[in-house]
Protein backbone atom coordinates (compact mmCIF):
# COMPACT_ATOMS: atom_id res chain seq x y z
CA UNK A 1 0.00 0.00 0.00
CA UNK A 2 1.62 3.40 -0.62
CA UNK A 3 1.44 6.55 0.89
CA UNK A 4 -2.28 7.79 -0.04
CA UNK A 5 -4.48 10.71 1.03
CA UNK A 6 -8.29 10.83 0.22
CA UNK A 7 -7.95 15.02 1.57
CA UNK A 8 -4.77 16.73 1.56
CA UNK A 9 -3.77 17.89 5.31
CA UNK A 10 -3.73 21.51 5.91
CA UNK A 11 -0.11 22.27 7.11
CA UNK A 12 0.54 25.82 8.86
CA UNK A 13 3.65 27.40 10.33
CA UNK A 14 3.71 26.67 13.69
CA UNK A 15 4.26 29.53 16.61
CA UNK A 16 5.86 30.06 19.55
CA UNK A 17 3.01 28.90 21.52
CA UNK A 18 3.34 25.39 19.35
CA UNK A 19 7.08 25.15 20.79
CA UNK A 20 6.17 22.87 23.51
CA UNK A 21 3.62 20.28 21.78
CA UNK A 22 6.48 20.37 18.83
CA UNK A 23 9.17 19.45 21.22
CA UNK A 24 7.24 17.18 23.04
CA UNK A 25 6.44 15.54 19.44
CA UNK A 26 9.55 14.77 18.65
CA UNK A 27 10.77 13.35 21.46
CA UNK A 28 8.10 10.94 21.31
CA UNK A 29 8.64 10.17 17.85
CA UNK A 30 12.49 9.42 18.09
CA UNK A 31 12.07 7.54 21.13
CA UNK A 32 12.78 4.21 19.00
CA UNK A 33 15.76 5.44 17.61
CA UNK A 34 19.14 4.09 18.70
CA UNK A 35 20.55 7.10 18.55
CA UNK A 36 18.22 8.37 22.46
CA UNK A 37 19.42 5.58 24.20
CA UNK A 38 23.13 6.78 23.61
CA UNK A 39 22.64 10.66 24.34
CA UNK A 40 20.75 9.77 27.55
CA UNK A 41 21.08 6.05 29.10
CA UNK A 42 18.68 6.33 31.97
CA UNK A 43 15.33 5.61 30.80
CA UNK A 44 14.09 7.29 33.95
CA UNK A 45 14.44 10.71 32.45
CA UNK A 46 15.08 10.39 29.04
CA UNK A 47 11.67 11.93 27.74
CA UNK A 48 12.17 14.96 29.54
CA UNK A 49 15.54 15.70 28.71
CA UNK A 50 15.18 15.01 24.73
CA UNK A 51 12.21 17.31 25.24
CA UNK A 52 14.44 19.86 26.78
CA UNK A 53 17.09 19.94 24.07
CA UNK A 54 14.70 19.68 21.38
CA UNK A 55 13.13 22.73 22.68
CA UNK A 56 16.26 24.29 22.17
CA UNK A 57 16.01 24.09 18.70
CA UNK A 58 12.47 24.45 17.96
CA UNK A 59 12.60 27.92 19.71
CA UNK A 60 15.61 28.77 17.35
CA UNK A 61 13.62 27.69 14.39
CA UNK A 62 10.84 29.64 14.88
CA UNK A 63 12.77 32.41 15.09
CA UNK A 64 15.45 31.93 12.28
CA UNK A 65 14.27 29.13 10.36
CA UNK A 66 10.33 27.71 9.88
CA UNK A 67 8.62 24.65 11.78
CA UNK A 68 5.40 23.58 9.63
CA UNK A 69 2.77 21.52 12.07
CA UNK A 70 -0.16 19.57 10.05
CA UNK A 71 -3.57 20.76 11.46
CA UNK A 72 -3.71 17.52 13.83
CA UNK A 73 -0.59 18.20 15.35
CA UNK A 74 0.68 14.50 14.65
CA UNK A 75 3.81 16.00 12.32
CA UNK A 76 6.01 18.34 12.44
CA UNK A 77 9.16 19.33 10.14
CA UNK A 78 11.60 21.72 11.60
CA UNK A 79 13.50 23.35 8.64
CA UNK A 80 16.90 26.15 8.57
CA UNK A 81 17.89 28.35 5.54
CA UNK A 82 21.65 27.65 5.31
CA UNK A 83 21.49 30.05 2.41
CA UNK A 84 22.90 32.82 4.69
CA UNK A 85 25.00 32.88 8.11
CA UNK A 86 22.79 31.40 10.66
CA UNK A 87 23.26 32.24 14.76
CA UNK A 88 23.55 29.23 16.79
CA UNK A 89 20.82 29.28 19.29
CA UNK A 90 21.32 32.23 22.17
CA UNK A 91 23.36 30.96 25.20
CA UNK A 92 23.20 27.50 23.93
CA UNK A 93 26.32 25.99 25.55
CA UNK A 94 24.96 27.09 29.20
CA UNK A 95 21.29 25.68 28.38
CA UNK A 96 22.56 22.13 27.16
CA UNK A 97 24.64 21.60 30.17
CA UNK A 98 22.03 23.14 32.21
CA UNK A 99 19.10 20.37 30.69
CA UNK A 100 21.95 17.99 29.50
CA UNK A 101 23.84 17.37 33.13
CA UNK A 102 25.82 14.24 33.22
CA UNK A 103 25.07 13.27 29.23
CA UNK A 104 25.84 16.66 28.25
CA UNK A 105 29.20 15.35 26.38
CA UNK A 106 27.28 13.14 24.76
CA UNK A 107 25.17 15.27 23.25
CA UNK A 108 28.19 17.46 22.00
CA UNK A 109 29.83 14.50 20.34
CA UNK A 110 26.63 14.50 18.54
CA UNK A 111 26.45 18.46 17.57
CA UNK A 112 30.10 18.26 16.17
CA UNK A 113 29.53 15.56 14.37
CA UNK A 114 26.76 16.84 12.26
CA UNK A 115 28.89 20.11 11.86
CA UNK A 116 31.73 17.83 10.47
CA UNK A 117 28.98 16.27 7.89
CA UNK A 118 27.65 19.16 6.96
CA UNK A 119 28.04 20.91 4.04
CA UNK A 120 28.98 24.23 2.46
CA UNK A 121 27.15 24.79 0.00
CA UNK A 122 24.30 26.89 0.44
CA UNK A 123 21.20 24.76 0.83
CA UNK A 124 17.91 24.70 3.26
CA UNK A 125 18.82 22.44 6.12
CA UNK A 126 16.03 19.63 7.60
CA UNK A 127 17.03 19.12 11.18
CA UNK A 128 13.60 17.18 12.59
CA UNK A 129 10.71 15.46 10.86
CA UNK A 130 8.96 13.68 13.18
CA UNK A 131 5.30 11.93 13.04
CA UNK A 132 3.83 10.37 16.27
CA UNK A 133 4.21 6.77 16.56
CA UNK A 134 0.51 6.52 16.21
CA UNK A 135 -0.12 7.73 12.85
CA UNK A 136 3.38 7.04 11.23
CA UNK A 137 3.37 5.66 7.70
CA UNK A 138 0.41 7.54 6.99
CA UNK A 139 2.05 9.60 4.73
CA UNK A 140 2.28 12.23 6.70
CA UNK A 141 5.74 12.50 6.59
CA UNK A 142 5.69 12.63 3.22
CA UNK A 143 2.83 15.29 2.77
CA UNK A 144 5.23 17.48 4.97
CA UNK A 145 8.25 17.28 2.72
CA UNK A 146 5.79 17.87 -0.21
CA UNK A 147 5.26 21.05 1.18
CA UNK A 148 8.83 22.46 1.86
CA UNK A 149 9.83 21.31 -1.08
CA UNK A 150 7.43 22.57 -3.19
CA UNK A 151 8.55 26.29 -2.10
CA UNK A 152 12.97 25.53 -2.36
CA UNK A 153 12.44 27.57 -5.34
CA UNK A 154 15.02 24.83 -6.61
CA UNK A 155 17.50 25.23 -3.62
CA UNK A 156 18.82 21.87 -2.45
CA UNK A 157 18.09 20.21 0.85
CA UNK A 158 20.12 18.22 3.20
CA UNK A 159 18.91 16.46 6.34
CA UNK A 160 20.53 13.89 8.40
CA UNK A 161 18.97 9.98 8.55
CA UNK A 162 19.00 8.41 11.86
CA UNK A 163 17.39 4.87 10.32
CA UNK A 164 16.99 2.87 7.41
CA UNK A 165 13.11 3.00 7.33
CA UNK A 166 13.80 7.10 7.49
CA UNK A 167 16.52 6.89 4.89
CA UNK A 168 14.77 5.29 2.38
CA UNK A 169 12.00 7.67 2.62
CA UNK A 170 14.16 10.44 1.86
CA UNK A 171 15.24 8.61 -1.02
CA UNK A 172 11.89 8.44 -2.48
CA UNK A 173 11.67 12.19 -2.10
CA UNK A 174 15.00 12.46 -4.17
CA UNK A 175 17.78 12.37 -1.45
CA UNK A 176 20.25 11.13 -2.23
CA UNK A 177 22.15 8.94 0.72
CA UNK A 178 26.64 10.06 1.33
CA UNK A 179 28.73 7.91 3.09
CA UNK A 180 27.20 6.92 6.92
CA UNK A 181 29.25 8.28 9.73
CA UNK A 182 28.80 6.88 13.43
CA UNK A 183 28.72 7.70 17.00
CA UNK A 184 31.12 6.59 19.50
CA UNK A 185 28.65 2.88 20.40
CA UNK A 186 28.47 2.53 16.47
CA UNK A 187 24.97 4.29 15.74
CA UNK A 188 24.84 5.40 11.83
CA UNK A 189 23.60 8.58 10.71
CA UNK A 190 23.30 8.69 6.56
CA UNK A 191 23.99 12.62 5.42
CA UNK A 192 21.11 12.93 2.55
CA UNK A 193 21.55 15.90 -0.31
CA UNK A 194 18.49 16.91 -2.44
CA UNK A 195 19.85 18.29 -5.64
CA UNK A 196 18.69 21.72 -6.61
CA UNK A 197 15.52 21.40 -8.79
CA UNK A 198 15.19 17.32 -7.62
């Protein structure tokens, strides 16, 4: 069965009063992923933390970048024009260590990692798509992408992968998978490039 809508969802940009539920969001949706269980090993407070730091960025984007929410709230894409110099988030080294603690080196492995992998050219940058467990391969994933991509004007997009299943999606929206690099316990991220005009 593919990825099949009988109404198009209504997507809007998200505000700062959506930061929270977006947050929230995508710590639940990533929850699966390898890649939580490394940044924060204690179950115990893992939720709240990844809600924290995903906060973090969310507030950035709405601010320098866009966050699109579909009408249901059960997606959200978090998107940042690299086109132009973009400020890292204000006082961000204090607030990661400050919601981080114990984990917080952890999670800077992590951030210099995707600065190593990420590239120069100017492009608009994909840092979260996340769907809630409950209504995932829906398509509305998908229907989200549709929509940023359908205004790039024909800039390219990169994003990073953080699973096969997610990979391969992008690839059927014309990413285009570089060579995997890993974290420290041997989690694989795939760098993904949209071509200009894909």
């Amino acid at each position: 069965m593919g990825e099949t809508f009988t109404m198009r969802p209504d997507v809007r940009q998200a505000t700062a009063a959506d930061v929270p539920q977006v947050a929230e969001l995508i710590a639940t949706a990533f929850a699966q992923l390898k890649v939580v269980s490394y940044l924060v090993p204690e179950r115990r407070v893992r939720h709240k933390i990844l809600t924290a730091n995903f906060q973090i960025f969310v507030d950035h984007a709405i601010e320098h970048g866009e966050v699109h929410l579909l009408d249901d709230g059960h997606a959200a894409a978090v998107w940042f024009p690299r086109t132009a110099p973009l400020p890292a988030p204000a006082d961000y080294d204090r607030r990661l260590a400050e919601i981080t603690g114990e984990w917080c080196d952890r999670f800077r492995v992590l951030d210099d990692l995707f600065d190593e992998h990420h590239p120069a050219e100017p492009h608009h940058y994909l840092a979260f798509l996340a769907v809630h467990p409950d209504h995932q391969n829906q398509g509305l994933g998908s229907a989200l992408l549709r929509h940023h991509h359908g205004r790039l004007g024909g800039a390219p997009a990169y994003l990073e992968a953080s699973s096969t299943g997610s990979r391969d999606l992008y690839m059927r929206h014309g990413y285009q998978a570089r060579e995997p690099f890993t974290l420290p316990d041997g989690t694989l991220f795939w760098p993904m490039w949209r071509p200009g005009n894909a």
